[in-house]
N, C-alpha and C. Protein backbone atom coordinates (compact mmCIF):
# COMPACT_ATOMS: atom_id res chain seq x y z
N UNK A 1 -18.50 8.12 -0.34
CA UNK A 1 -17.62 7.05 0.05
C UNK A 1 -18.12 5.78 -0.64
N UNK A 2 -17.42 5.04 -1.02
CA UNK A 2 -17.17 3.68 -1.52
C UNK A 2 -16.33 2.77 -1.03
N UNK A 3 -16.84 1.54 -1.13
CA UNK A 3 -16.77 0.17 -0.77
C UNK A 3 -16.47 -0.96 -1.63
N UNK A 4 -15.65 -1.50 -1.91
CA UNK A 4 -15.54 -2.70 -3.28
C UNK A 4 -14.64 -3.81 -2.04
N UNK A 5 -15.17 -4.86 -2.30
CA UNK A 5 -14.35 -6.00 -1.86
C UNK A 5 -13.75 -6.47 -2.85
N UNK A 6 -12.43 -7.10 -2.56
CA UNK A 6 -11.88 -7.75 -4.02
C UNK A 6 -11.52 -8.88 -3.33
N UNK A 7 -11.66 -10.42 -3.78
CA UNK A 7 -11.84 -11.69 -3.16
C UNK A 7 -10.65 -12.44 -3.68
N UNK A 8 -9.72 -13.13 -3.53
CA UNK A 8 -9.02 -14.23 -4.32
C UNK A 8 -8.83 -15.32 -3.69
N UNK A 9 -7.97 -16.65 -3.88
CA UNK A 9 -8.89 -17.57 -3.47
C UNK A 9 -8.46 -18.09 -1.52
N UNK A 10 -7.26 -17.60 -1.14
CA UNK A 10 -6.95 -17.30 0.47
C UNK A 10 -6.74 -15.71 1.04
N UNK A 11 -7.11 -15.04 0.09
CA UNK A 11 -6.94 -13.34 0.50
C UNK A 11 -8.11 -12.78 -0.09
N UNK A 12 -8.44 -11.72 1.03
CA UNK A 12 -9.42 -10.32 0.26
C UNK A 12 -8.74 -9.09 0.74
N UNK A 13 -9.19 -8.29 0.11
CA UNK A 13 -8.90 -6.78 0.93
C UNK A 13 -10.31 -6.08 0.61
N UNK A 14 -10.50 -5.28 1.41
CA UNK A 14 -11.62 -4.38 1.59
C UNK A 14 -11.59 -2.86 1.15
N UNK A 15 -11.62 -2.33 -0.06
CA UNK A 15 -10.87 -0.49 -0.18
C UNK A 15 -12.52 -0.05 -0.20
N UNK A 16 -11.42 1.01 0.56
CA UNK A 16 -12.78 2.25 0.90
C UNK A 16 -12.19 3.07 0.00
N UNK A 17 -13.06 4.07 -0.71
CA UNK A 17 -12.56 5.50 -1.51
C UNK A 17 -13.14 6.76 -0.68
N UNK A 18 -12.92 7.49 -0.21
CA UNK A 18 -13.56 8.41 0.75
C UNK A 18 -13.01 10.07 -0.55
N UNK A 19 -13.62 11.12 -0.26
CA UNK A 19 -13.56 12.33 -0.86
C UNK A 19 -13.10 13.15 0.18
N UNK A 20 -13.51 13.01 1.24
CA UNK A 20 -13.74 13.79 2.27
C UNK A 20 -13.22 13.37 4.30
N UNK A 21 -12.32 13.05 4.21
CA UNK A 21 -10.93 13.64 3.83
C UNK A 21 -10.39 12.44 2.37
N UNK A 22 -9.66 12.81 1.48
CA UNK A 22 -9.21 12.08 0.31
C UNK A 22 -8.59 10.84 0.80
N UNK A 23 -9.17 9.61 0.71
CA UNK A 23 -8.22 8.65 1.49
C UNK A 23 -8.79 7.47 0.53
N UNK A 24 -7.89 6.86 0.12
CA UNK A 24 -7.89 5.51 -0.03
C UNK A 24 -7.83 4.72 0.82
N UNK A 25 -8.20 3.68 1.53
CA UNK A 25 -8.13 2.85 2.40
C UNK A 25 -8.78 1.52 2.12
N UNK A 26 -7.06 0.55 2.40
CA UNK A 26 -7.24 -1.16 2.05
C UNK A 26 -7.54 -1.78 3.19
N UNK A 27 -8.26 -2.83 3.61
CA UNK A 27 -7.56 -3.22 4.46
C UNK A 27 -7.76 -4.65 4.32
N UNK A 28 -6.48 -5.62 4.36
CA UNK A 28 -5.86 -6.71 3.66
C UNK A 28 -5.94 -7.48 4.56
N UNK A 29 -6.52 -8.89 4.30
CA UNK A 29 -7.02 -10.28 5.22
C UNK A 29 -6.54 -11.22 4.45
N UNK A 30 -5.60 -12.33 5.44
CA UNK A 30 -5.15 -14.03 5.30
C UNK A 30 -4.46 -13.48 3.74
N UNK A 31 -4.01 -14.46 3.37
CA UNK A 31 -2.90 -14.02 1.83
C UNK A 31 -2.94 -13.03 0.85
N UNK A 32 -2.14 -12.08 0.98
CA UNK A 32 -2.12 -11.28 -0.49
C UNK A 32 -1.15 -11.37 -0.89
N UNK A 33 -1.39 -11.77 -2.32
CA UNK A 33 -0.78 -12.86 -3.25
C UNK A 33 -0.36 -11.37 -4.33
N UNK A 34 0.36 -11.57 -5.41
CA UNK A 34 0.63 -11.07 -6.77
C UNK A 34 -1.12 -10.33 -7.50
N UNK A 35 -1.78 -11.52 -7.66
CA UNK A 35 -3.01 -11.33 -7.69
C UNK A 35 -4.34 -9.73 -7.34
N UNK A 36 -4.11 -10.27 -5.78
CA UNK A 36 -4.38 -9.01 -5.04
C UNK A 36 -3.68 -7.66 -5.03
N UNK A 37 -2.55 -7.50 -4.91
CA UNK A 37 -2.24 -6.55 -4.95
C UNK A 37 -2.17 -5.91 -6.15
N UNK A 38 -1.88 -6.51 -7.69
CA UNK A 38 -2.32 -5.70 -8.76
C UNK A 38 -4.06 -5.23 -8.86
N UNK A 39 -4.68 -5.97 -8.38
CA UNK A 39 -6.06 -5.32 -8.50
C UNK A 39 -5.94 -4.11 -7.47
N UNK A 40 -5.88 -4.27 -6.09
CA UNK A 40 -5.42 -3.06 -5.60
C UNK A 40 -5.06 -1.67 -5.92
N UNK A 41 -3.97 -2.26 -6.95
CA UNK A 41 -3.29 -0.97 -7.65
C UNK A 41 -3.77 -0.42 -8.63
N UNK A 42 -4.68 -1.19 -9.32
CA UNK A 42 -5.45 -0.74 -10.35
C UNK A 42 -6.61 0.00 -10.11
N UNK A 43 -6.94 -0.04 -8.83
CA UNK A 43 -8.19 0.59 -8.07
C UNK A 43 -7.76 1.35 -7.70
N UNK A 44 -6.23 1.97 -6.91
CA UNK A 44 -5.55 3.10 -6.40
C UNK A 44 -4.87 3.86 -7.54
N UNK A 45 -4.69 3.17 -8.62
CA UNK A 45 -4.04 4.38 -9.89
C UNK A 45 -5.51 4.69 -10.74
N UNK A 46 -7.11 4.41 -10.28
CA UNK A 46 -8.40 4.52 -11.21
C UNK A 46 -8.58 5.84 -10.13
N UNK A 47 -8.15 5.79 -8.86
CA UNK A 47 -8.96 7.00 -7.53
C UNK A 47 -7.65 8.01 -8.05
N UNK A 48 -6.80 7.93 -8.27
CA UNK A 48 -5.54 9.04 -8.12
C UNK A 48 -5.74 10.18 -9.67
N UNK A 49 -6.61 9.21 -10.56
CA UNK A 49 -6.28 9.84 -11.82
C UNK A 49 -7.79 10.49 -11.65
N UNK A 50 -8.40 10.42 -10.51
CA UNK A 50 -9.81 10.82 -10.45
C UNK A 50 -9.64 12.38 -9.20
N UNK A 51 -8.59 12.22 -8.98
CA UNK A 51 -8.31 13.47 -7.76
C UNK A 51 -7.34 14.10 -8.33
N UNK A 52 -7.92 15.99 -7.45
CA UNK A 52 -7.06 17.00 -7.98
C UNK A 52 -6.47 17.73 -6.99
N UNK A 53 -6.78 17.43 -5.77
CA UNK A 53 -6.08 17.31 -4.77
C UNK A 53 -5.63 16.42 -4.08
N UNK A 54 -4.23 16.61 -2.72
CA UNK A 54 -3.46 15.52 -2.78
C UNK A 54 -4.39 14.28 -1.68
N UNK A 55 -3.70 13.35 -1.84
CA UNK A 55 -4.92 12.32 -1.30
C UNK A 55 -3.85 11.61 -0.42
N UNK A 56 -4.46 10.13 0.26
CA UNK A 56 -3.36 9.30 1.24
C UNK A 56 -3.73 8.22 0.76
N UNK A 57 -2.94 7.04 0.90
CA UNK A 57 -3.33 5.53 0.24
C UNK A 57 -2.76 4.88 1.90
N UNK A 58 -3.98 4.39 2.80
CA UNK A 58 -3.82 3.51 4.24
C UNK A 58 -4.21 1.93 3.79
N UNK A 59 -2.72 1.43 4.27
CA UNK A 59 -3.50 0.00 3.97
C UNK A 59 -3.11 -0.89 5.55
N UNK A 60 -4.23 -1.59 6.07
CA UNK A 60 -4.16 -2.25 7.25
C UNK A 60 -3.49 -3.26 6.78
N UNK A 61 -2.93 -4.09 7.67
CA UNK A 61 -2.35 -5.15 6.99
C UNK A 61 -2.22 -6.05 8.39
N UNK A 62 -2.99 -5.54 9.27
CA UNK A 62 -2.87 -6.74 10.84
C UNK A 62 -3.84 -7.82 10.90
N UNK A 63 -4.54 -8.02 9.71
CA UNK A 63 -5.31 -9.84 9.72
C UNK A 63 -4.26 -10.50 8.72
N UNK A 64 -3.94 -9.45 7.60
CA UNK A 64 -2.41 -10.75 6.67
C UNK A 64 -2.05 -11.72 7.74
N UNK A 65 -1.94 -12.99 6.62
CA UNK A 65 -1.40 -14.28 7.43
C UNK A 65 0.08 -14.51 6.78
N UNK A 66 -0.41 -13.92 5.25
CA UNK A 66 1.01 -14.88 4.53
C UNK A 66 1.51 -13.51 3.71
N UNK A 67 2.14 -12.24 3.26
CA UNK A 67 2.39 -12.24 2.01
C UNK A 67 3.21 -12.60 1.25
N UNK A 68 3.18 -12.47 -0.09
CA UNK A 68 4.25 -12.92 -1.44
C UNK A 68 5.16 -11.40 -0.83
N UNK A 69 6.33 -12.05 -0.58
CA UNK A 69 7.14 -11.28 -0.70
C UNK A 69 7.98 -10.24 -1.84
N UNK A 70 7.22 -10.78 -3.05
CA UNK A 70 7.23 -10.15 -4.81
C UNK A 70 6.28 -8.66 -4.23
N UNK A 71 5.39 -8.79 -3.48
CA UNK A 71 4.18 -7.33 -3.21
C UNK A 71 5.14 -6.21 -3.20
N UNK A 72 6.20 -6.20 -1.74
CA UNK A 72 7.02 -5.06 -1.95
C UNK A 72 7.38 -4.34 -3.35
N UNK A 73 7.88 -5.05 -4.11
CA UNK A 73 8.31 -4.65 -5.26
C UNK A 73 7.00 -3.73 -6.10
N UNK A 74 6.38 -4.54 -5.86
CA UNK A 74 4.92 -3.89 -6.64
C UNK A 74 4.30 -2.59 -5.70
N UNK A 75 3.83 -2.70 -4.55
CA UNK A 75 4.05 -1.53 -3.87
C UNK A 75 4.80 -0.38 -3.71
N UNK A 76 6.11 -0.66 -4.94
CA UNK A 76 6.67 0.56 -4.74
C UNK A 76 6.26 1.39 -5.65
N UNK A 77 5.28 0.81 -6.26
CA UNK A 77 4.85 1.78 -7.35
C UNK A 77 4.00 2.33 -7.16
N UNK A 78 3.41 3.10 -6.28
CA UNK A 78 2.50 3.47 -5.51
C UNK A 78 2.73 5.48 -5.50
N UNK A 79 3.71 5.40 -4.83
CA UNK A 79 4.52 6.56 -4.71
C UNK A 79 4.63 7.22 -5.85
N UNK A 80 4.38 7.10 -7.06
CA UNK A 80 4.62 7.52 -8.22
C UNK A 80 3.00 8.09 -8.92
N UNK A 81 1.88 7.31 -7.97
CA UNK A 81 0.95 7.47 -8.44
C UNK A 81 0.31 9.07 -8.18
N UNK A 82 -0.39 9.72 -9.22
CA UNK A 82 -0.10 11.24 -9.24
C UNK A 82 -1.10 11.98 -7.88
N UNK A 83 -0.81 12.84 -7.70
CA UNK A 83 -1.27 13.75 -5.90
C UNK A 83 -1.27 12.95 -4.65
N UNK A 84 -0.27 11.33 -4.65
CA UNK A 84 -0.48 11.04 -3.39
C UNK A 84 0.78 11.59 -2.28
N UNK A 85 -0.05 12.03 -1.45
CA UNK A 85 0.77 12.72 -0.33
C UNK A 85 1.37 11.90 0.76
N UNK A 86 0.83 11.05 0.85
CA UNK A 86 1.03 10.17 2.11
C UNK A 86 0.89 8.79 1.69
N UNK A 87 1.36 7.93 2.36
CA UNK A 87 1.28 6.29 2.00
C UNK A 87 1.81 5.61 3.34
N UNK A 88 0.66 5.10 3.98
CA UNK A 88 0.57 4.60 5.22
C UNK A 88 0.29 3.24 5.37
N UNK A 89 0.89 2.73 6.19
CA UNK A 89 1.00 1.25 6.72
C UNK A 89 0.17 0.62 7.82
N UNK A 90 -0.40 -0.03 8.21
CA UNK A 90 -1.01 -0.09 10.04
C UNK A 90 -0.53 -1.56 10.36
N UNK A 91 0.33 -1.98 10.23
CA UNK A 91 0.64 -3.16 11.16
C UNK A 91 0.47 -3.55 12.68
N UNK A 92 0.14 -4.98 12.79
CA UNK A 92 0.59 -5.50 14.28
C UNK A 92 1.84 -5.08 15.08
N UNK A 93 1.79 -4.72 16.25
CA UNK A 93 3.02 -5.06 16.90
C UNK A 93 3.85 -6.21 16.73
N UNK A 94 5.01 -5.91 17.14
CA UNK A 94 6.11 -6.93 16.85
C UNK A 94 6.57 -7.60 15.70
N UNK A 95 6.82 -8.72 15.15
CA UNK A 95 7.74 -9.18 14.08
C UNK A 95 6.74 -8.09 12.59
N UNK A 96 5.77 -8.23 12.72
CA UNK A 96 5.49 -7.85 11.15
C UNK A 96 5.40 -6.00 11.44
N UNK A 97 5.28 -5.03 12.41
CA UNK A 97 5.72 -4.45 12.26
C UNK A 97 7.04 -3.90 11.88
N UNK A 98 8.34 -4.62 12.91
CA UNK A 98 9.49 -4.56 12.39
C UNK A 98 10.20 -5.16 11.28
N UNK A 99 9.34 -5.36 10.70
CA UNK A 99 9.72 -6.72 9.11
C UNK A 99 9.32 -5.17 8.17
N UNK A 100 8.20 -4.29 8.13
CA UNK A 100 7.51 -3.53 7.14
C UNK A 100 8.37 -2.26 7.79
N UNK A 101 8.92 -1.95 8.45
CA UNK A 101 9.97 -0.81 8.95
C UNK A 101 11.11 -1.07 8.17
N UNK A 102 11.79 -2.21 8.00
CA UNK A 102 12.83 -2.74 7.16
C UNK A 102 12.33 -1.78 5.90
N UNK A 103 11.25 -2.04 5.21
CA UNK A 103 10.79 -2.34 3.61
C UNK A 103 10.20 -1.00 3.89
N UNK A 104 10.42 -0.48 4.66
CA UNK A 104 9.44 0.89 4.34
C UNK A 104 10.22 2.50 3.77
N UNK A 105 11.34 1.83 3.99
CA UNK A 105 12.04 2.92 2.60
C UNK A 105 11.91 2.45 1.05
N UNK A 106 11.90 1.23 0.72
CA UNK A 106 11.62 1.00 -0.40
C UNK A 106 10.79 1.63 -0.97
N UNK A 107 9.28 1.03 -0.33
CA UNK A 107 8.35 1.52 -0.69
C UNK A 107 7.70 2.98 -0.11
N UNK A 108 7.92 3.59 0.16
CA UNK A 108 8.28 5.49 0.42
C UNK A 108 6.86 5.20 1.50
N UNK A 109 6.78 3.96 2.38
CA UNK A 109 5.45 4.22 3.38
C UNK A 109 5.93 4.83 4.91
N UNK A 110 5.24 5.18 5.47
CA UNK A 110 4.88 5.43 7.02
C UNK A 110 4.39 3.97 7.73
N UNK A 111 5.05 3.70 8.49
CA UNK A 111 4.55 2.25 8.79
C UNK A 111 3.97 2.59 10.70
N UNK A 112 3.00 2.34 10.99
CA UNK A 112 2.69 2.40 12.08
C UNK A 112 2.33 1.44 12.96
N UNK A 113 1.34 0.97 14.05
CA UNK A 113 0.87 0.15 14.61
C UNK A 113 -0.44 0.59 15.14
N UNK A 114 -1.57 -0.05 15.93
CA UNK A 114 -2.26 0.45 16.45
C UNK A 114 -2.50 0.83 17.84
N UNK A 115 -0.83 0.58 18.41
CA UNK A 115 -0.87 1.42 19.69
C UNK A 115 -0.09 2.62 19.28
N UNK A 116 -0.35 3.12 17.88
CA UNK A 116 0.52 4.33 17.87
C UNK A 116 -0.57 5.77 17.98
């Protein structure tokens, strides 16, 4: 398992790379900007081209304060990235869960909460 923080200048996210079970896991604090989320993706299409079985990409997203609403778009490219099986969401209850339920056909995620 691995650990990389990626910093920008009102957002970080935290990805874990795990083998065992195959999981990518973000988890995204105060603004993610354009910025952040291409590094993100560049770290989730470096783990996907590194696995030969199918894997999951979890991204928390219940400390976000602000996002660029441009991310969706970029998040949908996710789904395309090769053996991922799953693509999961963990939102807060209330408005920003039901805001990422909207957008969660776009982007082909599972959107949950943590009273789920």
């Amino acid at each position: 398992m691995t650990t990389t923080t990626l910093t920008r200048r009102w957002g970080s996210a935290i990805i874990t790379e795990s083998d065992d079970p195959a999981e990518f896991t973000v988890r995204a604090v105060g603004y993610v900007g354009l910025g952040l989320i291409r590094a993100d993706y560049t770290a989730a299409k470096r783990y996907a081209q590194h696995r030969t079985t199918p894997w999951t990409y979890t991204v928390d997203v219940r400390a976000v304060t602000l996002p660029n609403p441009i991310n969706i778009l970029y998040l949908s490219r996710l789904r395309h990235l090769p053996r991922i099986a799953e693509y999961r969401v963990i939102a807060s209850p209330g408005l920003q869960y039901r805001l990422l339920r909207l957008a969660a056909g776009l982007v082909g995620a599972t959107v949950t909460t943590d009273d789920a």
